[in-house]
C-alpha atoms as a PDB file:
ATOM      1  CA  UNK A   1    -128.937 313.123  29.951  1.00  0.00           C
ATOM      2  CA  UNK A   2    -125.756 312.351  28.913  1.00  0.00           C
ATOM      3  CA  UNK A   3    -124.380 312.851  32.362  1.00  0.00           C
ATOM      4  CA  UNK A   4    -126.977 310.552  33.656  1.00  0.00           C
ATOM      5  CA  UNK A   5    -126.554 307.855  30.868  1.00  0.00           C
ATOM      6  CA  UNK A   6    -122.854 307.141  32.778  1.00  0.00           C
ATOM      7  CA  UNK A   7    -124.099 307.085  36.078  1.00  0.00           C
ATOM      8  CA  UNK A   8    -126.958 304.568  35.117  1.00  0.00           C
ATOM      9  CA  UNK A   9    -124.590 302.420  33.931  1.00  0.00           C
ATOM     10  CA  UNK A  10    -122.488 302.441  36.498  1.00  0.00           C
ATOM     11  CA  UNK A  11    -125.096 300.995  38.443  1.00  0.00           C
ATOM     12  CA  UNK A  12    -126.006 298.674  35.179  1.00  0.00           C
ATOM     13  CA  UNK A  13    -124.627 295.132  37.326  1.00  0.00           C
ATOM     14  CA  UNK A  14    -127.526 295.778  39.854  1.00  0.00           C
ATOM     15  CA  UNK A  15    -130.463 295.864  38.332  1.00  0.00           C
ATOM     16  CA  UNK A  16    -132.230 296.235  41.635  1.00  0.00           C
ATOM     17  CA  UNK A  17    -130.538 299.487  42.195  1.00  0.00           C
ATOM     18  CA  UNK A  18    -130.794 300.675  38.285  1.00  0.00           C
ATOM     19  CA  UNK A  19    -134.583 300.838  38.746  1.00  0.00           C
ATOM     20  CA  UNK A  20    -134.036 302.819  41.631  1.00  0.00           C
ATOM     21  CA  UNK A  21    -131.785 305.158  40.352  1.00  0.00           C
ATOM     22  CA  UNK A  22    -134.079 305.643  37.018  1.00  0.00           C
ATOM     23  CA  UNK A  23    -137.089 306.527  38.919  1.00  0.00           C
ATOM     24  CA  UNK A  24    -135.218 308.885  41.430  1.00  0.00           C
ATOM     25  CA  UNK A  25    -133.567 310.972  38.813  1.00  0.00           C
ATOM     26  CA  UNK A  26    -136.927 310.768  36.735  1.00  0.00           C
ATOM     27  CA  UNK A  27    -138.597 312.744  40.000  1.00  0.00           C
ATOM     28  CA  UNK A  28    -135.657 315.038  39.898  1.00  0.00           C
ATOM     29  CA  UNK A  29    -134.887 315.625  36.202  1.00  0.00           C
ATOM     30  CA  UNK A  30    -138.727 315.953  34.441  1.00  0.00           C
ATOM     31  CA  UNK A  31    -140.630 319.128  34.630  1.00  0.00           C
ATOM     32  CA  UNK A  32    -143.235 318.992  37.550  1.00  0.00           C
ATOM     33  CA  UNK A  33    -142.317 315.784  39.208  1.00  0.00           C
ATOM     34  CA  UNK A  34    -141.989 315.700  43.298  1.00  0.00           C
ATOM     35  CA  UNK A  35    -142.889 311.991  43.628  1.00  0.00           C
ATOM     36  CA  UNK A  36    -142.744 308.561  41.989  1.00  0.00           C
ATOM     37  CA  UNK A  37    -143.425 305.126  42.108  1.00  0.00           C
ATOM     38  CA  UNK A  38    -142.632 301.445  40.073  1.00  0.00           C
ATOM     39  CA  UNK A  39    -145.991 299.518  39.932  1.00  0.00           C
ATOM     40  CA  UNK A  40    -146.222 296.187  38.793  1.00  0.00           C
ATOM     41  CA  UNK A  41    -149.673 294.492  38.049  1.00  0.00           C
ATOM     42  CA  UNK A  42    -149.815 290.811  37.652  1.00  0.00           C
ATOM     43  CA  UNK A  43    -153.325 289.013  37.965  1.00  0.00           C
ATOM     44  CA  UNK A  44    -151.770 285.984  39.333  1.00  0.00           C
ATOM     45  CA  UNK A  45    -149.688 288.033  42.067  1.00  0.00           C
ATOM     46  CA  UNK A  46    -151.490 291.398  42.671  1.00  0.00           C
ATOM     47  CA  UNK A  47    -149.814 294.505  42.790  1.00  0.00           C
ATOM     48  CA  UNK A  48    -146.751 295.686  43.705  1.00  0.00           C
ATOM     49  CA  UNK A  49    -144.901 298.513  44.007  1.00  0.00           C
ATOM     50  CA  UNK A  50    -140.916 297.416  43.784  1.00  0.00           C
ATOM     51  CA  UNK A  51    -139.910 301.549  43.498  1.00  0.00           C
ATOM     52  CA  UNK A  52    -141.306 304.330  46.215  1.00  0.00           C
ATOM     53  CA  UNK A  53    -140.034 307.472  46.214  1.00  0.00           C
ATOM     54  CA  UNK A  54    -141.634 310.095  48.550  1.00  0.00           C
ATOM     55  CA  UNK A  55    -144.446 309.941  51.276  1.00  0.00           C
ATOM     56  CA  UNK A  56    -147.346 310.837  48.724  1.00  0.00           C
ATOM     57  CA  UNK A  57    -146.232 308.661  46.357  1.00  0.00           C
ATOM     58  CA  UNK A  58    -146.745 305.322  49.100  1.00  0.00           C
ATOM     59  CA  UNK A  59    -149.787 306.850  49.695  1.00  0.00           C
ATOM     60  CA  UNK A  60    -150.889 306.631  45.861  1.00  0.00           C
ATOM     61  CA  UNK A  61    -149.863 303.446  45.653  1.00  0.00           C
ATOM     62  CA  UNK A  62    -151.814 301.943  48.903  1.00  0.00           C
ATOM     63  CA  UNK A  63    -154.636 303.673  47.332  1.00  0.00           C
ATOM     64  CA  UNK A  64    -154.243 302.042  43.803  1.00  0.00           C
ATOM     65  CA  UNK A  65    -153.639 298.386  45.628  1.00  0.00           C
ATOM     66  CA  UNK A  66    -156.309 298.838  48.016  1.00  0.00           C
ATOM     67  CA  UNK A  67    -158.932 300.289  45.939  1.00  0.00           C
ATOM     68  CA  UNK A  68    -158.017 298.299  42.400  1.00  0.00           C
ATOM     69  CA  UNK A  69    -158.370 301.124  40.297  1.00  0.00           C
ATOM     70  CA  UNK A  70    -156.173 303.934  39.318  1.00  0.00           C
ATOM     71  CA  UNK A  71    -153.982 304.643  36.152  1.00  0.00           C
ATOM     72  CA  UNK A  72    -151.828 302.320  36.973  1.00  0.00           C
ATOM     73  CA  UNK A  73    -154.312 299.458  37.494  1.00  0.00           C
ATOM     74  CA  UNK A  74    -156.766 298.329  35.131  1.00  0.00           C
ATOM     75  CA  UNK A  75    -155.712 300.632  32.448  1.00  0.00           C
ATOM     76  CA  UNK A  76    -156.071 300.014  28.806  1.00  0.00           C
ATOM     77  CA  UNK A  77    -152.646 300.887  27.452  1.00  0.00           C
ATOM     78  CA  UNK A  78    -153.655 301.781  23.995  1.00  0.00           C
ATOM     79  CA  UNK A  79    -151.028 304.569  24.338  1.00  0.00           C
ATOM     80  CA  UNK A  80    -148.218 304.097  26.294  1.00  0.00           C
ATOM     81  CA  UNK A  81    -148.619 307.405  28.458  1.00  0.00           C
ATOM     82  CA  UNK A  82    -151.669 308.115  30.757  1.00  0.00           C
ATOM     83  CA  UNK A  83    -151.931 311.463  32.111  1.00  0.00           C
ATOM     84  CA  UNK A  84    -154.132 312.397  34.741  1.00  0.00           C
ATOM     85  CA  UNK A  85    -154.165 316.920  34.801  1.00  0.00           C
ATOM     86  CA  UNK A  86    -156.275 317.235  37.939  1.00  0.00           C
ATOM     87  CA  UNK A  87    -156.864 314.713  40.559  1.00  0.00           C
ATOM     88  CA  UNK A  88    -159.995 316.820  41.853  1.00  0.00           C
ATOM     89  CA  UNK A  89    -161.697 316.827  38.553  1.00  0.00           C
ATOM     90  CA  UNK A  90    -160.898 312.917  37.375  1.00  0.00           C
ATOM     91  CA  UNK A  91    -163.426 311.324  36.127  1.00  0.00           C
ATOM     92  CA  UNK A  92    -161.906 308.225  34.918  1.00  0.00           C
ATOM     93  CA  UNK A  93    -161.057 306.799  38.457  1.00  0.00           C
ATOM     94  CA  UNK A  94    -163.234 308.722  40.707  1.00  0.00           C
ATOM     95  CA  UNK A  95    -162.894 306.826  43.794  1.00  0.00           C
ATOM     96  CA  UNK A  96    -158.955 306.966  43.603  1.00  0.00           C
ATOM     97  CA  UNK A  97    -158.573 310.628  42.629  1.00  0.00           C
ATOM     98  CA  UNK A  98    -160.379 312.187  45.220  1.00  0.00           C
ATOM     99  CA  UNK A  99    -158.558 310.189  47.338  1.00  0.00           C
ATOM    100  CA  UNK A 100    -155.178 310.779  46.097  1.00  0.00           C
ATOM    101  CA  UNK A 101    -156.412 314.541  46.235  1.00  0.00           C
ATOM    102  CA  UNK A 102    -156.976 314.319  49.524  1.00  0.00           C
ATOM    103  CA  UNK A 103    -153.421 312.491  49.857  1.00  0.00           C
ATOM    104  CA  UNK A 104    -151.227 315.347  48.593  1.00  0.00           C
ATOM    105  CA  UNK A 105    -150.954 314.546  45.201  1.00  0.00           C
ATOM    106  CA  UNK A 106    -152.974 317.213  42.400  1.00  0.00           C
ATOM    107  CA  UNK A 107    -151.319 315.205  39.042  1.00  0.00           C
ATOM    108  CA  UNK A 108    -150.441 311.920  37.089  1.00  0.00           C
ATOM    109  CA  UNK A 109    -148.200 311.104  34.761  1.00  0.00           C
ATOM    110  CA  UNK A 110    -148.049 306.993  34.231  1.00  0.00           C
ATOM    111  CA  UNK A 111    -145.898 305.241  31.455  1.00  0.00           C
ATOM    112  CA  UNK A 112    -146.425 301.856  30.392  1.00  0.00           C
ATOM    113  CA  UNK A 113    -142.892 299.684  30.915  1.00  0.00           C
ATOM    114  CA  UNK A 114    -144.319 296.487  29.209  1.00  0.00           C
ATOM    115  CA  UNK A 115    -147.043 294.195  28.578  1.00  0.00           C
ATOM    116  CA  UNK A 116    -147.001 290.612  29.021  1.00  0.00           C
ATOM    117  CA  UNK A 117    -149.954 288.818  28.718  1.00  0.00           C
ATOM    118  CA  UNK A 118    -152.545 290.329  31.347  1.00  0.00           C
ATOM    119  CA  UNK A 119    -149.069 291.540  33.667  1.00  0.00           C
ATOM    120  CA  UNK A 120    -147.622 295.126  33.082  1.00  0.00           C
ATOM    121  CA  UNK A 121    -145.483 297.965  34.490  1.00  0.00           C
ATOM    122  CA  UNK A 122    -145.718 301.620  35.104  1.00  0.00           C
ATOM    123  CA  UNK A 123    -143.085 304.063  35.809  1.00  0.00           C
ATOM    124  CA  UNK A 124    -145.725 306.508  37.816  1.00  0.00           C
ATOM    125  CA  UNK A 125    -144.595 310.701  37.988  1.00  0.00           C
ATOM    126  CA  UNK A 126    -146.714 312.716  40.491  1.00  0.00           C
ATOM    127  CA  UNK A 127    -146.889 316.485  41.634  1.00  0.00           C
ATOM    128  CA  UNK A 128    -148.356 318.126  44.201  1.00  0.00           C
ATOM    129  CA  UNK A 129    -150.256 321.082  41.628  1.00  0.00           C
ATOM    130  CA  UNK A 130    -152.857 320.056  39.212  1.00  0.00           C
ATOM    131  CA  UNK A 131    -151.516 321.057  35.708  1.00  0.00           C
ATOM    132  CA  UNK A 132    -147.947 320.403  36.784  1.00  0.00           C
ATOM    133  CA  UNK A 133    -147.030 318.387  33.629  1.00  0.00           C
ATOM    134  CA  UNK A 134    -146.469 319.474  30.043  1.00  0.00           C
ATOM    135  CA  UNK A 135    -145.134 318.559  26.788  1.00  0.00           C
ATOM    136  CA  UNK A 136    -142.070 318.842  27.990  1.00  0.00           C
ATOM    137  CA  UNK A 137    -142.649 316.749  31.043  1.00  0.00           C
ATOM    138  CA  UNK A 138    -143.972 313.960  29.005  1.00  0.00           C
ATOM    139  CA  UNK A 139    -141.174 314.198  26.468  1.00  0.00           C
ATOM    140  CA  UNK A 140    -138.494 313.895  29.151  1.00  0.00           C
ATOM    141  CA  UNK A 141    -140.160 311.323  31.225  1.00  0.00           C
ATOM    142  CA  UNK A 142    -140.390 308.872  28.348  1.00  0.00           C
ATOM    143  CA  UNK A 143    -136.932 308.835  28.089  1.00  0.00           C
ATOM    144  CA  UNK A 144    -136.817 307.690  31.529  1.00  0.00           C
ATOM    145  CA  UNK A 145    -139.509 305.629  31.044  1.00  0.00           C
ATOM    146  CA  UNK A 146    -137.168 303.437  28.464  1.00  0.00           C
ATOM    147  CA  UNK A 147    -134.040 303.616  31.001  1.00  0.00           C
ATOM    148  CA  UNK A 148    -136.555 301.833  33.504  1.00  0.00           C
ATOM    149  CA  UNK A 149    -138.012 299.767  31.625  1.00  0.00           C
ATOM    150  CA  UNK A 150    -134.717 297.898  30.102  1.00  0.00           C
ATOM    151  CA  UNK A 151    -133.978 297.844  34.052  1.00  0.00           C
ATOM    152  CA  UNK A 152    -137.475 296.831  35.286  1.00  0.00           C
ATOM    153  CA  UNK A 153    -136.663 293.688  32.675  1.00  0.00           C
ATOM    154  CA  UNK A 154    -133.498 292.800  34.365  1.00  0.00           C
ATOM    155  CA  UNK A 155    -135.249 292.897  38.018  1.00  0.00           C
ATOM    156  CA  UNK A 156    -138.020 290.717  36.543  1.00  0.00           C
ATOM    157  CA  UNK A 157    -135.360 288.141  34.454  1.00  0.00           C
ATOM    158  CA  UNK A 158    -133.923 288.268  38.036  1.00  0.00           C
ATOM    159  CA  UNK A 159    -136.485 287.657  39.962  1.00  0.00           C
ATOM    160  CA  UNK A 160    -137.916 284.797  37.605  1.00  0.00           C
ATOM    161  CA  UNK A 161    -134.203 283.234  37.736  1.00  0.00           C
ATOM    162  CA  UNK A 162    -134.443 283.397  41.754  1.00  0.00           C
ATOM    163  CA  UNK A 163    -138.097 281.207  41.575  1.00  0.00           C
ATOM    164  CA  UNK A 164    -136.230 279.070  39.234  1.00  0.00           C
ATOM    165  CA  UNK A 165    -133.361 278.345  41.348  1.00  0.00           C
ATOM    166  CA  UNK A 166    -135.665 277.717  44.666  1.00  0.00           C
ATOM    167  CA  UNK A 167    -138.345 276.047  42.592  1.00  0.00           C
ATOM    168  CA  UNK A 168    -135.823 273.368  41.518  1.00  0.00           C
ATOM    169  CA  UNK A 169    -133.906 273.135  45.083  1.00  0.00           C
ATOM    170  CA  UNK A 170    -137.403 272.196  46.694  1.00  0.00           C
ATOM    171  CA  UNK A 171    -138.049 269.520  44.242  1.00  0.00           C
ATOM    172  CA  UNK A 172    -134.526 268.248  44.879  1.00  0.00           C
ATOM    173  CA  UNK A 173    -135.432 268.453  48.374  1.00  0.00           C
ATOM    174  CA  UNK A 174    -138.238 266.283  47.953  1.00  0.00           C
ATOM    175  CA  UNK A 175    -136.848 264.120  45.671  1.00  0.00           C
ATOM    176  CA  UNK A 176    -134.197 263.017  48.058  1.00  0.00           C
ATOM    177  CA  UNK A 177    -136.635 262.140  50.609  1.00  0.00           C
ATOM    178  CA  UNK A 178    -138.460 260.017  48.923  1.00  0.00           C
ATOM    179  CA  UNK A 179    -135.418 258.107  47.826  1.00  0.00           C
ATOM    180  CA  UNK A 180    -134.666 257.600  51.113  1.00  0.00           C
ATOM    181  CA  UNK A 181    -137.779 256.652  52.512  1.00  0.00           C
ATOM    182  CA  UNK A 182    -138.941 254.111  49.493  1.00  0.00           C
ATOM    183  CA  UNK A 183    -135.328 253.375  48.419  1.00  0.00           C
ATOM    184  CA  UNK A 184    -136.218 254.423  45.356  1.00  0.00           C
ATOM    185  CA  UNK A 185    -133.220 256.239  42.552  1.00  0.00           C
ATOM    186  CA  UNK A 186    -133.477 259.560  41.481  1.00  0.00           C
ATOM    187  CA  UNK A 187    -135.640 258.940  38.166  1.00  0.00           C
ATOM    188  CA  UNK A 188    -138.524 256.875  40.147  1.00  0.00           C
ATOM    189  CA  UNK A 189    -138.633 259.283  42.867  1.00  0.00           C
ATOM    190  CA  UNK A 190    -138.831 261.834  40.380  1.00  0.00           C
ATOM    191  CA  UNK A 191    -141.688 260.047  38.388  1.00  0.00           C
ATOM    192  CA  UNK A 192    -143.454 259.547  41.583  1.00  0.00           C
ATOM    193  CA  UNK A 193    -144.127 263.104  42.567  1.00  0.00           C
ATOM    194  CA  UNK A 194    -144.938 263.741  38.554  1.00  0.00           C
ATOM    195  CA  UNK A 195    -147.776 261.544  39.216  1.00  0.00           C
ATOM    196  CA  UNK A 196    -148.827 262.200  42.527  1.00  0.00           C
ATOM    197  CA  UNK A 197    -148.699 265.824  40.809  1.00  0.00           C
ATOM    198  CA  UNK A 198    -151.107 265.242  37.643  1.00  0.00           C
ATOM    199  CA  UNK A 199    -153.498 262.857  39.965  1.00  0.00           C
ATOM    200  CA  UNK A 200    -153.928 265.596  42.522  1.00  0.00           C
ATOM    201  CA  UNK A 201    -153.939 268.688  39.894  1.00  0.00           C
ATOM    202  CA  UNK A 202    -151.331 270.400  42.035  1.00  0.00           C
ATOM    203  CA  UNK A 203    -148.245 272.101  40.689  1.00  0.00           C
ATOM    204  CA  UNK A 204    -144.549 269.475  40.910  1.00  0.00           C
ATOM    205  CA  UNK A 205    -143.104 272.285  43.069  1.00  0.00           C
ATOM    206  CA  UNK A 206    -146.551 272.615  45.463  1.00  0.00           C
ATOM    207  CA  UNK A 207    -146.123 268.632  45.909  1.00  0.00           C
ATOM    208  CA  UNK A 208    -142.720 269.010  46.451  1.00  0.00           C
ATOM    209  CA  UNK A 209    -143.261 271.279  49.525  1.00  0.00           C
ATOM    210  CA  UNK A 210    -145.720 269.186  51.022  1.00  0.00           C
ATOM    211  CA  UNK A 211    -143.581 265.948  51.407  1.00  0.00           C
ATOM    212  CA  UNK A 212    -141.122 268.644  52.608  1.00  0.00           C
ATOM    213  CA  UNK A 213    -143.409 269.660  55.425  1.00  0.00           C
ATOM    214  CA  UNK A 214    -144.889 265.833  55.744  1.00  0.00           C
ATOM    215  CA  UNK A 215    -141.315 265.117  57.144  1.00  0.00           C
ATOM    216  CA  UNK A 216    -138.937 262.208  56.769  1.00  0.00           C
ATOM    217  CA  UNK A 217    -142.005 259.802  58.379  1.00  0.00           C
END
């Protein structure tokens, strides 16, 4: 662990590549683990899977997105570890574990990242064998699961800054051309597509993109 502690942070100035690393030396490093996957749940944006590692584990995850249930979707995370034992004999999710039987994969082992309102994020162990994790297994993977979830919080911080950034260069965008076209300064044009923002019920930044696409006319 040790070992891996310095090579993590060697990596620590990507954050991108941090989660990566996490989850790859999670597959190789807990007891039982072949495959693994990052999911990321959001009501407002679906789900997504920023981490795949291994054939069966993009097949698990098509299988949670397509059929909306799974451990990683729609679970209660009372505890922060779900653990399906045997994907044949599931009855939590029956729908997805027959399928991801039938997909390669005979165990589960899901840790909760964070919580956020109605968004959260597992760090998702599989194995081909029912059975395949243990105490141990869980012990070790939670230590994992912390590594990736500090870097799962930079991708997000990241990703949020990235929205941020475009968000406001659109609104500059659109700013600009309505000063030019009403000869309007920066503070009117600005108050302008505030209102034409609250009368219409439409996000500033959704506004902004359709003077944008109206065009200069």
């Amino acid at each position: 662990m040790g070992e891996i502690a310095r090579l993590l942070r060697e990596q620590s100035s990507d954050s991108e590549s941090l989660l990566n690393a996490v989850t790859q030396f999670a597959v190789e490093q807990v007891p039982g683990a072949a495959f693994a996957s990052v999911t990321l749940v959001d009501p407002k944006g679906g789900i997504s899977h920023p981490v795949v590692i291994g054939d069966e584990a993009q097949r698990v995850a098509d299988l949670q997105r397509d059929l909306e249930e799974g451990p990683s979707v729609g679970a209660t995370f009372s505890s922060t570890t779900i653990l399906v034992e045997d994907t044949s004999a599931d009855g939590q999710w029956p729908r997805f574990s027959a399928a991801a039987h039938s997909a390669g994969v005979g165990s589960i082992l899901s840790f909760c990242l964070y919580v956020q309102n109605d968004a959260y994020g597992t760090l998702d162990l599989m194995a081909r064998e029912p059975h395949a994790f243990d105490n141990e297994s869980v012990s070790i993977g939670s230590l994992f699961a912390v590594h990736a979830a500090v870097a799962f919080s930079a991708v997000r911080e990241k990703e949020q800054i990235r929205a941020a950034l475009t968000t406001r260069d659109v609104i500059g965008q659109a700013k600009g051309m309505i000063m030019e076209r009403y000869k309007l300064d920066s503070d009117a044009a600005f108050r302008l597509l505030a209102r034409l923002s609250q009368d219409s019920n439409v996000r500033l930044a959704e506004v902004a993109e359709q003077v944008i696409e109206a065009g200069p006319e």
